[in-house]
C-alpha atoms as a PDB file:
ATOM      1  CA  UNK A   1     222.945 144.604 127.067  1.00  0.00           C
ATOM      2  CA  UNK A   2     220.659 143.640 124.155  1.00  0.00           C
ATOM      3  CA  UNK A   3     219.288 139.910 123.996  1.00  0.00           C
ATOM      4  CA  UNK A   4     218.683 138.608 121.030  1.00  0.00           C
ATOM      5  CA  UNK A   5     216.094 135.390 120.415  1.00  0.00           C
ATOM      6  CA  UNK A   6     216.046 133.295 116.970  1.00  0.00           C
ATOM      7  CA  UNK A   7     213.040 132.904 115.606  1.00  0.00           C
ATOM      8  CA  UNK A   8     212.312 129.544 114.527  1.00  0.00           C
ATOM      9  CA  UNK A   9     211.230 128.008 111.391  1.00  0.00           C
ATOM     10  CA  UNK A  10     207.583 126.284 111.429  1.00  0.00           C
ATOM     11  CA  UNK A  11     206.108 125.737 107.951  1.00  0.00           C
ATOM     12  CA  UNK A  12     203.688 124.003 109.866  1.00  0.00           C
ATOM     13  CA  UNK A  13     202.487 126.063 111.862  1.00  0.00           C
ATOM     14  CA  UNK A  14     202.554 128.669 108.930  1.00  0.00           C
ATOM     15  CA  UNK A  15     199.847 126.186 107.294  1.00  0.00           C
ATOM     16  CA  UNK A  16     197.546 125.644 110.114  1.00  0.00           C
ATOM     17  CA  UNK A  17     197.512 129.725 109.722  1.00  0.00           C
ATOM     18  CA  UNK A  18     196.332 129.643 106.359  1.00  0.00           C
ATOM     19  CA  UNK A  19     194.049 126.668 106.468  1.00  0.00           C
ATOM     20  CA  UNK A  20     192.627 128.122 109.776  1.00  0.00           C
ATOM     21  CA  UNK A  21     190.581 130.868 107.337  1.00  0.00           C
ATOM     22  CA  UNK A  22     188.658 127.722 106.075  1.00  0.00           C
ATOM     23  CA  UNK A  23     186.752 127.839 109.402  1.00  0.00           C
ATOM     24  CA  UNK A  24     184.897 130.650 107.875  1.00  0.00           C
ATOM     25  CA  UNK A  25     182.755 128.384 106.271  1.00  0.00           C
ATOM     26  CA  UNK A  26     181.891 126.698 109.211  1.00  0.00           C
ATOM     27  CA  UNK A  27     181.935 128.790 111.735  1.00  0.00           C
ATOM     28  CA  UNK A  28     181.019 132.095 110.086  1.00  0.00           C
ATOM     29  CA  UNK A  29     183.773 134.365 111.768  1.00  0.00           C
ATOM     30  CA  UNK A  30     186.341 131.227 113.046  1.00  0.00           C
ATOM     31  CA  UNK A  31     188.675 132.295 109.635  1.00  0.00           C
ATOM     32  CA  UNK A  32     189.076 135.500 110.989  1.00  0.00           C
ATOM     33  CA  UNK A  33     189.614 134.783 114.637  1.00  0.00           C
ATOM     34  CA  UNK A  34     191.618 131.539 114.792  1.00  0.00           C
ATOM     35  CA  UNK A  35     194.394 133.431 111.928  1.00  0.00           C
ATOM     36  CA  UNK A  36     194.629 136.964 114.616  1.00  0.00           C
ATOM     37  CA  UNK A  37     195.006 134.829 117.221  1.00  0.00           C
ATOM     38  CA  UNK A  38     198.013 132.709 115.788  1.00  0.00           C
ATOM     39  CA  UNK A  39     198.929 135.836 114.288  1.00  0.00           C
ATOM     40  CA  UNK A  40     199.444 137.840 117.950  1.00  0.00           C
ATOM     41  CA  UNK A  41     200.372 135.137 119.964  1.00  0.00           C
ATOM     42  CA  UNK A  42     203.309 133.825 117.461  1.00  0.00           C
ATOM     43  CA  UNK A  43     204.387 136.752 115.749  1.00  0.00           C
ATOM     44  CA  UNK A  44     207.780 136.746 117.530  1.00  0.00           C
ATOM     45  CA  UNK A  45     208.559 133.146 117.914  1.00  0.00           C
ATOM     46  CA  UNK A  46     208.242 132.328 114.354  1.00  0.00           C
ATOM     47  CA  UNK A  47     210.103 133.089 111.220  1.00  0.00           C
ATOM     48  CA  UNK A  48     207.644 134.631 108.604  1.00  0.00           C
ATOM     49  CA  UNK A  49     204.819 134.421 110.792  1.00  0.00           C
ATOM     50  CA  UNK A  50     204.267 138.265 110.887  1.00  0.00           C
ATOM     51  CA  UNK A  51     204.546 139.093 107.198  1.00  0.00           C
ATOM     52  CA  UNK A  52     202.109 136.279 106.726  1.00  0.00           C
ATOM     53  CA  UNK A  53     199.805 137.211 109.867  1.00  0.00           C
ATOM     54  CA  UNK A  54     199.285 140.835 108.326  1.00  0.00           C
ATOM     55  CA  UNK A  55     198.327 139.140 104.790  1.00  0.00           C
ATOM     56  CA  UNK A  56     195.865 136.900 106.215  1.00  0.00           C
ATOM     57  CA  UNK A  57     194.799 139.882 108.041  1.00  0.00           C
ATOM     58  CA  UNK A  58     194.619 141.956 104.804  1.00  0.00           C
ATOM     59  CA  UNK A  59     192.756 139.203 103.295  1.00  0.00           C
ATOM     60  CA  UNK A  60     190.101 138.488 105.643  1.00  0.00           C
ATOM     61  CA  UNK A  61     189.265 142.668 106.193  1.00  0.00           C
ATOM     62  CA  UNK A  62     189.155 142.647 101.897  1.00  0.00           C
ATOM     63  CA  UNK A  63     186.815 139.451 101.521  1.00  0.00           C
ATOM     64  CA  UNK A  64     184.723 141.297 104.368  1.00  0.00           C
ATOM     65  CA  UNK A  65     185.018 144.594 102.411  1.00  0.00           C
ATOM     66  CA  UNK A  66     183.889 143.028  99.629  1.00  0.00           C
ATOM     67  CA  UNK A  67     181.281 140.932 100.728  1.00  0.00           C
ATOM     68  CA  UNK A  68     179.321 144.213 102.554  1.00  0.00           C
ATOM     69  CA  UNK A  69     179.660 146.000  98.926  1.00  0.00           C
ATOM     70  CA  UNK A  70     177.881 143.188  97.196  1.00  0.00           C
ATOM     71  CA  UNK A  71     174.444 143.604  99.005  1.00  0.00           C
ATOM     72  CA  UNK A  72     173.367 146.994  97.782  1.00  0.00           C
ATOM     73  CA  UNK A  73     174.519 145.758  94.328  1.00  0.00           C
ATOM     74  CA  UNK A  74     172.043 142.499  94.949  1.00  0.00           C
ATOM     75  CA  UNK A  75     169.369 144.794  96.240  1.00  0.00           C
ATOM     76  CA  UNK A  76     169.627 147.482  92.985  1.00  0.00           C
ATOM     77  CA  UNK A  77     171.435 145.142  90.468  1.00  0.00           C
ATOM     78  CA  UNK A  78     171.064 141.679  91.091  1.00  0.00           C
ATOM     79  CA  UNK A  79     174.993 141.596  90.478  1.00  0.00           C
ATOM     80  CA  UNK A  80     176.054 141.265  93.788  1.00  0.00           C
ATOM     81  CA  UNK A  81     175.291 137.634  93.611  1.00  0.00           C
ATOM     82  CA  UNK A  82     178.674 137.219  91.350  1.00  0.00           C
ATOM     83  CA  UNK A  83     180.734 139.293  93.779  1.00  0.00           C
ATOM     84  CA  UNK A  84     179.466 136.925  96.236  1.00  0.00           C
ATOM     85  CA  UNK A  85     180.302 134.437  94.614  1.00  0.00           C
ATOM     86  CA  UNK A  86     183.847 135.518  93.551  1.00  0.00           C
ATOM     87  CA  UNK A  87     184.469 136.641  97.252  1.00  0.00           C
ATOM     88  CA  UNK A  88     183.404 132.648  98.246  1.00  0.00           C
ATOM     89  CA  UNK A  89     185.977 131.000  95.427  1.00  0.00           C
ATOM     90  CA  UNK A  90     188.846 133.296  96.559  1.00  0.00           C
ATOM     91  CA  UNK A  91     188.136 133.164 100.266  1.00  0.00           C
ATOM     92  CA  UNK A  92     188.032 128.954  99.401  1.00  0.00           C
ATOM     93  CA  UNK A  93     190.992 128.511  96.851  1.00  0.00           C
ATOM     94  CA  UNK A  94     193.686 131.231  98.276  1.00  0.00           C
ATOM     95  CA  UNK A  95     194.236 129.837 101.509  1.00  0.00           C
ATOM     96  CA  UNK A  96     194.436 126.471 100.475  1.00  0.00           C
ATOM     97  CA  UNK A  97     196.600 127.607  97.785  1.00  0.00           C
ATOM     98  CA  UNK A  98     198.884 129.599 100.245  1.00  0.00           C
ATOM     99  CA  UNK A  99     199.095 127.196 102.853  1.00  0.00           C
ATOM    100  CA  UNK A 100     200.822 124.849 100.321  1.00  0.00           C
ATOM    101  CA  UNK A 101     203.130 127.405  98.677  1.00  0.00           C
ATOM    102  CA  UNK A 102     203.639 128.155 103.153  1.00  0.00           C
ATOM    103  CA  UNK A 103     204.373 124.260 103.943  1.00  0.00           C
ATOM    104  CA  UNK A 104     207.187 124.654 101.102  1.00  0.00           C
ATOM    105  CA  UNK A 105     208.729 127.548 102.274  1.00  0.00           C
ATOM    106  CA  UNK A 106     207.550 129.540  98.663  1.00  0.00           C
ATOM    107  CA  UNK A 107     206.221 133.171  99.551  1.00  0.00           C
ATOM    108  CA  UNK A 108     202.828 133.503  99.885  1.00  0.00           C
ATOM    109  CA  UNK A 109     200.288 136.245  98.271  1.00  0.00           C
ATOM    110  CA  UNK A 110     196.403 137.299  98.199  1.00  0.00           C
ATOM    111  CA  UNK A 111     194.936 138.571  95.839  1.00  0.00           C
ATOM    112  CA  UNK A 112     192.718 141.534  94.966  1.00  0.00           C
ATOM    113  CA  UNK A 113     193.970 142.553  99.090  1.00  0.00           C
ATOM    114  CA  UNK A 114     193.033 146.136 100.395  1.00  0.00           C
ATOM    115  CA  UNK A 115     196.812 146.573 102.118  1.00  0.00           C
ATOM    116  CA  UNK A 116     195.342 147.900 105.611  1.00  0.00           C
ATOM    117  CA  UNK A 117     197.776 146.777 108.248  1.00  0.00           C
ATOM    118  CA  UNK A 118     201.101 147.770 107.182  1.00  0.00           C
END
């Protein structure tokens, strides 16, 4: 016999998710942490919490991504200071963006994301 379990609906807890990347910029590594562990831990219980789990997810592995190609291009070019820069406003605006279009039950989306976990 197969048992089945409803996931439930929690916007809010969809929004702490997002917001939860903002500890990057205070912790250093707390925006990547705080969203996996939400991610694993909740994945089951609630509605839309995996889809959005694997985007964060996406997200923060992109920003990183990004952020290790910009040095050699500060080093040789000195242009690595806008990629820097760029990787700072979207790892800022994005989840704060997200986390509202999450709290009204809107799909959410990241841009410029390296799709790694599938």
């Amino acid at each position: 016999m197969e048992t089945y379990t409803a996931m439930r609906e929690d916007r809010q807890m969809l929004m702490i998710m997002h917001l939860s990347q903002l500890l990057d910029f205070i912790t250093g590594i707390g925006g990547f942490i705080v969203p996996l562990i939400l991610w694993a831990t909740q994945k089951d219980k609630i509605q839309d919490m995996d889809e959005q789990g694997k985007e964060i997810m996406n997200f923060q592995i992109s920003l990183f991504i990004y952020s290790l190609v910009s040095i050699p291009l500060v080093i040789l070019f000195g242009l690595g200071f806008l990629l820097l820069i760029l990787v700072g406003i979207l790892g800022l605006v994005f989840p704060i963006i997200n986390a509202i279009k999450a709290s009204n039950g809107e799909p959410t989306s990241y841009p410029m994301t390296i799709r790694i976990i599938q």
